[in-house]
PDB file of N, CA and C in Angstrom:
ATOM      1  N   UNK A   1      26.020 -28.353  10.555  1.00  0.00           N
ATOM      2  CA  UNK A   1      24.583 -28.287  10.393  1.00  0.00           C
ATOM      3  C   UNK A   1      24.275 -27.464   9.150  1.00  0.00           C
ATOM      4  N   UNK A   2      23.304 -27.517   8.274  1.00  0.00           N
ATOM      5  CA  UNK A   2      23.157 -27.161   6.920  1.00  0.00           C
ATOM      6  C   UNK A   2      21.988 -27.254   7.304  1.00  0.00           C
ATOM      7  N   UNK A   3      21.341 -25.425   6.672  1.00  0.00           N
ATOM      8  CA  UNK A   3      20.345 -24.903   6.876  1.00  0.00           C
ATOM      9  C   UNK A   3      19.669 -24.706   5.490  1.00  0.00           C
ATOM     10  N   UNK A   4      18.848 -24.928   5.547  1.00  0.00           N
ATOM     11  CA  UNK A   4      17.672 -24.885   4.036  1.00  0.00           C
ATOM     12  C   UNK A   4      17.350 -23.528   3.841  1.00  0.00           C
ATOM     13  N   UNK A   5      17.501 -23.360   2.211  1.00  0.00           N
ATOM     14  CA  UNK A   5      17.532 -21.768   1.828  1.00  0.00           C
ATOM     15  C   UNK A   5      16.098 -21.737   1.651  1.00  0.00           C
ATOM     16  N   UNK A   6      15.281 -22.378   1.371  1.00  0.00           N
ATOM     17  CA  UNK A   6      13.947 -22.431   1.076  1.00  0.00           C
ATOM     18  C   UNK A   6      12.560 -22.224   2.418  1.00  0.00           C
ATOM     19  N   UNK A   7      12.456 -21.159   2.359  1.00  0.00           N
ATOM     20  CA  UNK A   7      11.124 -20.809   3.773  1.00  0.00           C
ATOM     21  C   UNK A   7      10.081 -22.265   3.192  1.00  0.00           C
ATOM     22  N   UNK A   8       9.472 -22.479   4.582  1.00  0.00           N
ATOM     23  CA  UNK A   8       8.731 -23.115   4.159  1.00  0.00           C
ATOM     24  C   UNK A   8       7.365 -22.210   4.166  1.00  0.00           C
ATOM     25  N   UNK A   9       6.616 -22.562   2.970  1.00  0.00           N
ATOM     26  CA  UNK A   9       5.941 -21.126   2.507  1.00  0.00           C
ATOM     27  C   UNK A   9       4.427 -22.057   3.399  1.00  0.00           C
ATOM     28  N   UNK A  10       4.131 -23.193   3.207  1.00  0.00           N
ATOM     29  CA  UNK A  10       2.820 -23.700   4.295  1.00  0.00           C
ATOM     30  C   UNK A  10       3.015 -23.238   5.517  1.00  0.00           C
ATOM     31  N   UNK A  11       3.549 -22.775   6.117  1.00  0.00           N
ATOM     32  CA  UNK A  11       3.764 -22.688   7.471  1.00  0.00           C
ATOM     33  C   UNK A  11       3.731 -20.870   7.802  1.00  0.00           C
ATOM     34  N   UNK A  12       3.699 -19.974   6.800  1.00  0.00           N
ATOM     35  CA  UNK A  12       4.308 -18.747   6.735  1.00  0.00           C
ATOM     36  C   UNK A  12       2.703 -17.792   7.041  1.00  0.00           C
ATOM     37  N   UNK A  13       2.518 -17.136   7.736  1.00  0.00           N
ATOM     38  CA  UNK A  13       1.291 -16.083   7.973  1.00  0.00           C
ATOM     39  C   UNK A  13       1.088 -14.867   6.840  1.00  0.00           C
ATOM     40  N   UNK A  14      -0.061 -14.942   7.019  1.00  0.00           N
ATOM     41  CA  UNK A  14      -0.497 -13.390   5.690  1.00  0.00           C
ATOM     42  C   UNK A  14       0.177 -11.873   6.356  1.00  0.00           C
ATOM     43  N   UNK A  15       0.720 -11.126   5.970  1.00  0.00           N
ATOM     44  CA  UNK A  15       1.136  -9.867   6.255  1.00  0.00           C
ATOM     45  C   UNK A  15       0.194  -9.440   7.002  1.00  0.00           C
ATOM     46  N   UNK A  16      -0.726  -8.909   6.853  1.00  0.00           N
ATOM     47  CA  UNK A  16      -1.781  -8.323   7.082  1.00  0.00           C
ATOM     48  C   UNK A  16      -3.377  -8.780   6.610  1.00  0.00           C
ATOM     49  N   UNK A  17      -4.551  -9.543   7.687  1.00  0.00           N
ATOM     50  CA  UNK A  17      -5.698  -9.471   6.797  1.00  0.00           C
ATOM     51  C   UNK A  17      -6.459  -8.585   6.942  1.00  0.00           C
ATOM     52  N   UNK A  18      -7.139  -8.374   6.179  1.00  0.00           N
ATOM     53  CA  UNK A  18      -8.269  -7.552   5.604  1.00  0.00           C
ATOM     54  C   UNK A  18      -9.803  -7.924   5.324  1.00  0.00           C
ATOM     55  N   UNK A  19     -10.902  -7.979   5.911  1.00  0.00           N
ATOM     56  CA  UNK A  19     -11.839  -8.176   5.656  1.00  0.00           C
ATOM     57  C   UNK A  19     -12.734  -7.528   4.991  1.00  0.00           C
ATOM     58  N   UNK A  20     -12.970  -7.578   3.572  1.00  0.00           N
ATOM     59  CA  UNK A  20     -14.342  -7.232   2.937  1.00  0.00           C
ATOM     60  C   UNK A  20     -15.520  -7.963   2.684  1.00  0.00           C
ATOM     61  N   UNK A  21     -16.255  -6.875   1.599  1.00  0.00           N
ATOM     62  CA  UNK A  21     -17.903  -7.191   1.546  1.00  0.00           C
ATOM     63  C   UNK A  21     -17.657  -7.637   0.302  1.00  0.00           C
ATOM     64  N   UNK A  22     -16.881  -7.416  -0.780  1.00  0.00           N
ATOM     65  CA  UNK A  22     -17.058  -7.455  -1.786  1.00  0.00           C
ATOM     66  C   UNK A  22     -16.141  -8.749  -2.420  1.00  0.00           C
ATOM     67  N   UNK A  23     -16.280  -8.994  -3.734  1.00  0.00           N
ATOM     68  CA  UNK A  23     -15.731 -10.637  -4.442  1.00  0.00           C
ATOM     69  C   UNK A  23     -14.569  -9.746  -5.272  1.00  0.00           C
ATOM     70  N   UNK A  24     -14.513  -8.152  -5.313  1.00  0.00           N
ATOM     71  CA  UNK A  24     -13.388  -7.851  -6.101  1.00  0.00           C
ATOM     72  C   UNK A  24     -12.537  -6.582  -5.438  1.00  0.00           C
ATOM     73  N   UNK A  25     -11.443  -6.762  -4.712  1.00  0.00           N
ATOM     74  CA  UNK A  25     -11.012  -5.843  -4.055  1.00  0.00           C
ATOM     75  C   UNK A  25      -9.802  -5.056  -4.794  1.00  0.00           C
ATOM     76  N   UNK A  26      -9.607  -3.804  -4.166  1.00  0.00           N
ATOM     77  CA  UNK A  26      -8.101  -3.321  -5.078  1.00  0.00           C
ATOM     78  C   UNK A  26      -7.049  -2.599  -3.672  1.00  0.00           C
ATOM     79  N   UNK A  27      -6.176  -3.205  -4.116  1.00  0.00           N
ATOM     80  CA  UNK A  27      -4.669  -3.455  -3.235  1.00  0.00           C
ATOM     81  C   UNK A  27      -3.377  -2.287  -3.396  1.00  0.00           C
ATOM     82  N   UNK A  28      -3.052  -1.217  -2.532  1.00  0.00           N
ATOM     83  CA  UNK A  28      -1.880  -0.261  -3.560  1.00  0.00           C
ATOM     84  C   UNK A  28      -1.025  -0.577  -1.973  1.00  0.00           C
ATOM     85  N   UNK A  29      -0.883  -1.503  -1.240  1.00  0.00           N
ATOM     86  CA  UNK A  29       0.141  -1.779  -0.493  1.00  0.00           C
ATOM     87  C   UNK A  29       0.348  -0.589   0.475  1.00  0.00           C
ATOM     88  N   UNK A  30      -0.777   0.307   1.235  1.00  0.00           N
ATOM     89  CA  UNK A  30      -0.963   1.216   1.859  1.00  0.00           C
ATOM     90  C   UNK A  30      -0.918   2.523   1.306  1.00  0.00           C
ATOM     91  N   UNK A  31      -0.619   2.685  -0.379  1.00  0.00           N
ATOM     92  CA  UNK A  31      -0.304   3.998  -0.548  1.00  0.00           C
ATOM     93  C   UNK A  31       1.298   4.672  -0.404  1.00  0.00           C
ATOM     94  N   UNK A  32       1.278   5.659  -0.966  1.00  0.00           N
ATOM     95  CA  UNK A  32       2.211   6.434  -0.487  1.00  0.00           C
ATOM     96  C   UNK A  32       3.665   5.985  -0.742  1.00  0.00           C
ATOM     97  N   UNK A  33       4.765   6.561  -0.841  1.00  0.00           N
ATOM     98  CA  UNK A  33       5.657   6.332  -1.202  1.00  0.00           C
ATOM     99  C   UNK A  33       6.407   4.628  -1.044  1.00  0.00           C
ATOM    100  N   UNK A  34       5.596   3.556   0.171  1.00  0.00           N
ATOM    101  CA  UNK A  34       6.236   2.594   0.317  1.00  0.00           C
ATOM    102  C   UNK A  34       5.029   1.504  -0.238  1.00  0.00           C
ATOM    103  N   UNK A  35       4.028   1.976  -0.976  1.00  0.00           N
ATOM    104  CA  UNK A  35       3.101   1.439  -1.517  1.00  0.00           C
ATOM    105  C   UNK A  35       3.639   0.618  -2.716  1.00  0.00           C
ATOM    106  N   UNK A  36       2.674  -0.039  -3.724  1.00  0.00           N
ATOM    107  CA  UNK A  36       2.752  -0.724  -5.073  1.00  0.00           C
ATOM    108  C   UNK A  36       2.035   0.151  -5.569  1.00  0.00           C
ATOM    109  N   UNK A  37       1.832  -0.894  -6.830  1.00  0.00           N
ATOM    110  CA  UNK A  37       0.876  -0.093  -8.048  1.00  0.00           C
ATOM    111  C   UNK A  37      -0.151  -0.558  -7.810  1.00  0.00           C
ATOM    112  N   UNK A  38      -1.538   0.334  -7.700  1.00  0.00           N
ATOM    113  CA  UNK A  38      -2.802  -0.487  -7.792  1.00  0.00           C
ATOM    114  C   UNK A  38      -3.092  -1.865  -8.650  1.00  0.00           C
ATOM    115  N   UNK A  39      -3.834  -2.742  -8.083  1.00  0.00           N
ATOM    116  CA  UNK A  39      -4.026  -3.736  -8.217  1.00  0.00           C
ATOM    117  C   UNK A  39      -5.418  -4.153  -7.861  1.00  0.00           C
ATOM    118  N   UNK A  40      -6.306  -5.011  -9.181  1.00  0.00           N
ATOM    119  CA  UNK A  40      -7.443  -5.302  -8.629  1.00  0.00           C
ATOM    120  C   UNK A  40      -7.543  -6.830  -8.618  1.00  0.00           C
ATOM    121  N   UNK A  41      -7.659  -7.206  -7.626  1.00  0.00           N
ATOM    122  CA  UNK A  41      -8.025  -8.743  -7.419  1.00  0.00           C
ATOM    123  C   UNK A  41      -9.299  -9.587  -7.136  1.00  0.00           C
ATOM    124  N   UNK A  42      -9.616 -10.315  -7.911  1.00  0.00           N
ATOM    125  CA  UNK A  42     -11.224 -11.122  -7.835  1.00  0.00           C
ATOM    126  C   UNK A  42     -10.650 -12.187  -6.393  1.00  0.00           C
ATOM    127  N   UNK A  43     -11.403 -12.167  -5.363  1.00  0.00           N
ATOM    128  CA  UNK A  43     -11.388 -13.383  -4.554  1.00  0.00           C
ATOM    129  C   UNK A  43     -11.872 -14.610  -5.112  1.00  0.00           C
ATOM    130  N   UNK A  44     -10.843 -15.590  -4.579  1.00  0.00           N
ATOM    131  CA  UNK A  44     -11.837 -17.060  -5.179  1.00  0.00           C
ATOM    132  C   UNK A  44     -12.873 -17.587  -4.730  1.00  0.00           C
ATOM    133  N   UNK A  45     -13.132 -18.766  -5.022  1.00  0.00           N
ATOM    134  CA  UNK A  45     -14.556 -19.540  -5.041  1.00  0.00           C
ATOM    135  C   UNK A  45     -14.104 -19.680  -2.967  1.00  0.00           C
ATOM    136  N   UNK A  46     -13.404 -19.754  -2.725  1.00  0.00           N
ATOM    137  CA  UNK A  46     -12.976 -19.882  -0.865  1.00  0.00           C
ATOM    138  C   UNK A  46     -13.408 -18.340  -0.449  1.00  0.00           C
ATOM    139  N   UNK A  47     -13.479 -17.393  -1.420  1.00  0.00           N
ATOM    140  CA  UNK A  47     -13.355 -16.220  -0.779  1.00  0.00           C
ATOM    141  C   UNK A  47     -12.031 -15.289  -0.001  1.00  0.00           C
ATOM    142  N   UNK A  48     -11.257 -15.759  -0.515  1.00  0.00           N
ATOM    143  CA  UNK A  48      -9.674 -15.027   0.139  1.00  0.00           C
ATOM    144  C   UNK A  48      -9.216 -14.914  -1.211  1.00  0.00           C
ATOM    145  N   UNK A  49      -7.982 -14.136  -1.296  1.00  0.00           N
ATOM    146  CA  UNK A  49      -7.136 -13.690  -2.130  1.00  0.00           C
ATOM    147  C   UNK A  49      -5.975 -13.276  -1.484  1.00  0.00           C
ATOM    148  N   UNK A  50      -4.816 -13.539  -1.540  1.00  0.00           N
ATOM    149  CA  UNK A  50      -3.023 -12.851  -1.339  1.00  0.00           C
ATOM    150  C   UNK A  50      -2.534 -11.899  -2.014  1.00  0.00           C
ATOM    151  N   UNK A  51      -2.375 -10.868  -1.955  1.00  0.00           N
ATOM    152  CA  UNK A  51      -1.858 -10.061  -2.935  1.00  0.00           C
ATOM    153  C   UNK A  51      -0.767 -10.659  -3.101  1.00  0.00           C
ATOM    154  N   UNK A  52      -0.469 -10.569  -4.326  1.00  0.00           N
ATOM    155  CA  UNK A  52       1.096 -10.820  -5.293  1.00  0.00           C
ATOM    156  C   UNK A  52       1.851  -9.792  -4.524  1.00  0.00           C
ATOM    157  N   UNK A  53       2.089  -8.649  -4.364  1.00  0.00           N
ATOM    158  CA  UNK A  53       3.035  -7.546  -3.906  1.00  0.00           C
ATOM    159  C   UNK A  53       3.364  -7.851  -2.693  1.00  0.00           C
ATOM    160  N   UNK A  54       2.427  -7.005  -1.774  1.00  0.00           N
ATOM    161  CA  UNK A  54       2.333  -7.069  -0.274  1.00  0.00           C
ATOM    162  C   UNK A  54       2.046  -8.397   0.664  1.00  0.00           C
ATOM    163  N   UNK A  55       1.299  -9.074   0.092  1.00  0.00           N
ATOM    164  CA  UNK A  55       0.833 -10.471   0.863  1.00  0.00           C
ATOM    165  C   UNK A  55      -0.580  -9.917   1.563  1.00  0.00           C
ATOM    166  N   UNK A  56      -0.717  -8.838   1.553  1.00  0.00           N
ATOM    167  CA  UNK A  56      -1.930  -8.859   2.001  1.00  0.00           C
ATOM    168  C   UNK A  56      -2.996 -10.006   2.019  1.00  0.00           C
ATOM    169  N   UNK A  57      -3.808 -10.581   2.766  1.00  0.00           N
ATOM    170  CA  UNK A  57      -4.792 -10.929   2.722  1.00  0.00           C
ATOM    171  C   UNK A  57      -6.689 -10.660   2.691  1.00  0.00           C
ATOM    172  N   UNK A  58      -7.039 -11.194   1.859  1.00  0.00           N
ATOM    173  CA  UNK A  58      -8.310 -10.326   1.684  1.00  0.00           C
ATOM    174  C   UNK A  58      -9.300 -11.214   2.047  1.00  0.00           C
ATOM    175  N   UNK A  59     -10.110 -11.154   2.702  1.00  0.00           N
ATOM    176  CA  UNK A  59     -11.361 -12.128   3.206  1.00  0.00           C
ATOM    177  C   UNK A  59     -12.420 -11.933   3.047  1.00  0.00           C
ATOM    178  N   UNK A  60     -13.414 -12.427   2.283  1.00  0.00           N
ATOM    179  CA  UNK A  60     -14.998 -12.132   2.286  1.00  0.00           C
ATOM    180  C   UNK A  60     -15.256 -12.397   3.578  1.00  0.00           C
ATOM    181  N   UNK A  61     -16.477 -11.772   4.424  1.00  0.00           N
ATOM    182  CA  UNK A  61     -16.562 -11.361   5.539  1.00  0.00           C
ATOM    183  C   UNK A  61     -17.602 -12.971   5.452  1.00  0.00           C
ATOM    184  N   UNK A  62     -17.645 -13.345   6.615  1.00  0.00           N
ATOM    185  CA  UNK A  62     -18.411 -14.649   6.487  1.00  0.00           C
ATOM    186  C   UNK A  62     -17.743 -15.851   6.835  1.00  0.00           C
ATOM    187  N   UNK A  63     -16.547 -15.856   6.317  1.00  0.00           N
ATOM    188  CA  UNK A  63     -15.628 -16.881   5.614  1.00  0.00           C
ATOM    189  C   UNK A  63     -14.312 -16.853   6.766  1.00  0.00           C
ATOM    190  N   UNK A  64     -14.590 -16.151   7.419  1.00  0.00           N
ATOM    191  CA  UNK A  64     -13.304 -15.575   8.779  1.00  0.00           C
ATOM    192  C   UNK A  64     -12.693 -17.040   9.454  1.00  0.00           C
ATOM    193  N   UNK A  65     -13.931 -17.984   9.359  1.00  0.00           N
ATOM    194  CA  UNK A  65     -13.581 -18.757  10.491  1.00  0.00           C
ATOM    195  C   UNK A  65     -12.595 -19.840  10.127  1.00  0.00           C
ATOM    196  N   UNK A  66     -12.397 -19.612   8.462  1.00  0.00           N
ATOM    197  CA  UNK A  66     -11.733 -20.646   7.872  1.00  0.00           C
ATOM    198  C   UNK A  66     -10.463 -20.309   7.501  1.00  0.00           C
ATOM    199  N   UNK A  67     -10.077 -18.462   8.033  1.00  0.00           N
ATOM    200  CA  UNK A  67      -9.050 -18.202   7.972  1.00  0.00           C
ATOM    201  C   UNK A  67      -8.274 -18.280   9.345  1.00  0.00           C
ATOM    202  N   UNK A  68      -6.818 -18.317   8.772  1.00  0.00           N
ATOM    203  CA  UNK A  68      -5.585 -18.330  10.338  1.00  0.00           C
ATOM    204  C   UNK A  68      -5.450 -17.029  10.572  1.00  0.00           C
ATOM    205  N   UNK A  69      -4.789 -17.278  12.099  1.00  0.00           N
ATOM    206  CA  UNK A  69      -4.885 -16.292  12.654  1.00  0.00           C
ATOM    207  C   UNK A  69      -3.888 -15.039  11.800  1.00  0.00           C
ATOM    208  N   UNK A  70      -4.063 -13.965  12.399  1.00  0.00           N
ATOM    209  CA  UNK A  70      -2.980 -13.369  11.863  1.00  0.00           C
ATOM    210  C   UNK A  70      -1.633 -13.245  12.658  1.00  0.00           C
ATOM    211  N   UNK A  71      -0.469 -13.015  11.791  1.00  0.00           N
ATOM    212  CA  UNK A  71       0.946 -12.872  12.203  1.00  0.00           C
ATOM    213  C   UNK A  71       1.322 -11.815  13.106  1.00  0.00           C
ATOM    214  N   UNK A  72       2.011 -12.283  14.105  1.00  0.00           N
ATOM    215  CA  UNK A  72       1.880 -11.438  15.620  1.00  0.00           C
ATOM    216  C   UNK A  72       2.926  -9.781  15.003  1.00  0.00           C
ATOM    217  N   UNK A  73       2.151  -8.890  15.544  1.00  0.00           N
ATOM    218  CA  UNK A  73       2.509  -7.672  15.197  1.00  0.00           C
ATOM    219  C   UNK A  73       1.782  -7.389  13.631  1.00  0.00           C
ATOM    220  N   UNK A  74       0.821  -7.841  13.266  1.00  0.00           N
ATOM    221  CA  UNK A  74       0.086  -7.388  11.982  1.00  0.00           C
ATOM    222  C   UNK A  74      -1.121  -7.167  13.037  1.00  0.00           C
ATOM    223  N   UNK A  75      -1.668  -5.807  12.189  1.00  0.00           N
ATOM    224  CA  UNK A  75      -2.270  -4.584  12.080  1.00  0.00           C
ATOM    225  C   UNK A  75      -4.054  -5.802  12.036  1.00  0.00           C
ATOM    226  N   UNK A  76      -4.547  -5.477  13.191  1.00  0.00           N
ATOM    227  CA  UNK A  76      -5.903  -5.759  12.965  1.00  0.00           C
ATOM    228  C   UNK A  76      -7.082  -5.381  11.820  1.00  0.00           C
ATOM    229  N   UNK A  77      -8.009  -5.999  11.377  1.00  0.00           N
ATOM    230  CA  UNK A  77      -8.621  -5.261  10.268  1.00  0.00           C
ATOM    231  C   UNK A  77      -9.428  -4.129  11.418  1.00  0.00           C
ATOM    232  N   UNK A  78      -9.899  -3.447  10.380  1.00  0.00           N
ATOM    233  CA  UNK A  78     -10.708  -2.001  10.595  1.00  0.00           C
ATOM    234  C   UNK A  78     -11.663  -2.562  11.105  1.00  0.00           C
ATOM    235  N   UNK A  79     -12.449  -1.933  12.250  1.00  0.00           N
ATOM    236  CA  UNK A  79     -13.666  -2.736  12.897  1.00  0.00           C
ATOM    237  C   UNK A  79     -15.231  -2.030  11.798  1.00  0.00           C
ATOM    238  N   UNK A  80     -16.111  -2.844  11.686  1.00  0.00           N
ATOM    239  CA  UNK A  80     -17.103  -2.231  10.710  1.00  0.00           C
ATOM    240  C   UNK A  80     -18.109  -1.270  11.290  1.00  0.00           C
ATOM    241  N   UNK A  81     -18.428  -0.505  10.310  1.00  0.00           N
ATOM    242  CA  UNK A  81     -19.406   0.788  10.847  1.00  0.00           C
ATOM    243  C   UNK A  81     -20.286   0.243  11.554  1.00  0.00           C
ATOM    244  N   UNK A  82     -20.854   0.795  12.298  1.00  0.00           N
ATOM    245  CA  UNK A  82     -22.035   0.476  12.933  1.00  0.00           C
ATOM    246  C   UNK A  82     -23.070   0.501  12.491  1.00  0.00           C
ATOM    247  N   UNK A  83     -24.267  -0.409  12.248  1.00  0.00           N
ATOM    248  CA  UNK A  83     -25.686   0.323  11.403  1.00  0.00           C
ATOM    249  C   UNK A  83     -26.665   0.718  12.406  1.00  0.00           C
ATOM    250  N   UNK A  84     -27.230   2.140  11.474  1.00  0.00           N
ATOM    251  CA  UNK A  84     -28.328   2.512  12.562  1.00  0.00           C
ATOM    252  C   UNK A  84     -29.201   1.585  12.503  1.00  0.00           C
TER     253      UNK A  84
END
């Protein structure tokens, strides 16, 4: 049996998503010694972006429903402030 070296990358989940407000987010892979280098990324015309480094995923808030789920054992996004 001969196994394919190639992941299939359609089929593969975002590391972690992230939901923002904004069309330009910046990415340092949590910080701290196991972090990247800052990075600022414009979301596209869909409103998501992948980080190149981490895989992070970034979501304009709105746009959720057109994203997949996330990958089991990734970190829920931050729940949003509450407004008075």
């Amino acid at each position: 049996m001969q196994r394919s070296s190639k992941p299939n990358i359609k089929n593969m989940q975002p590391f972690e998503t992230i939901l923002v407000d904004s069309n330009v987010v910046a990415c340092n892979g949590g910080g701290g010694p196991l972090g990247h280098p800052r990075v600022y990324l414009n979301l596209s015309a869909e409103g998501k972006i992948e980080c190149p480094y981490c895989s992070r995923l970034y979501v304009l808030r709105g746009k959720v429903a057109e994203t997949p789920p996330a990958a089991p054992g990734a970190h829920p996004p931050p729940a949003a402030p509450a407004k008075p």
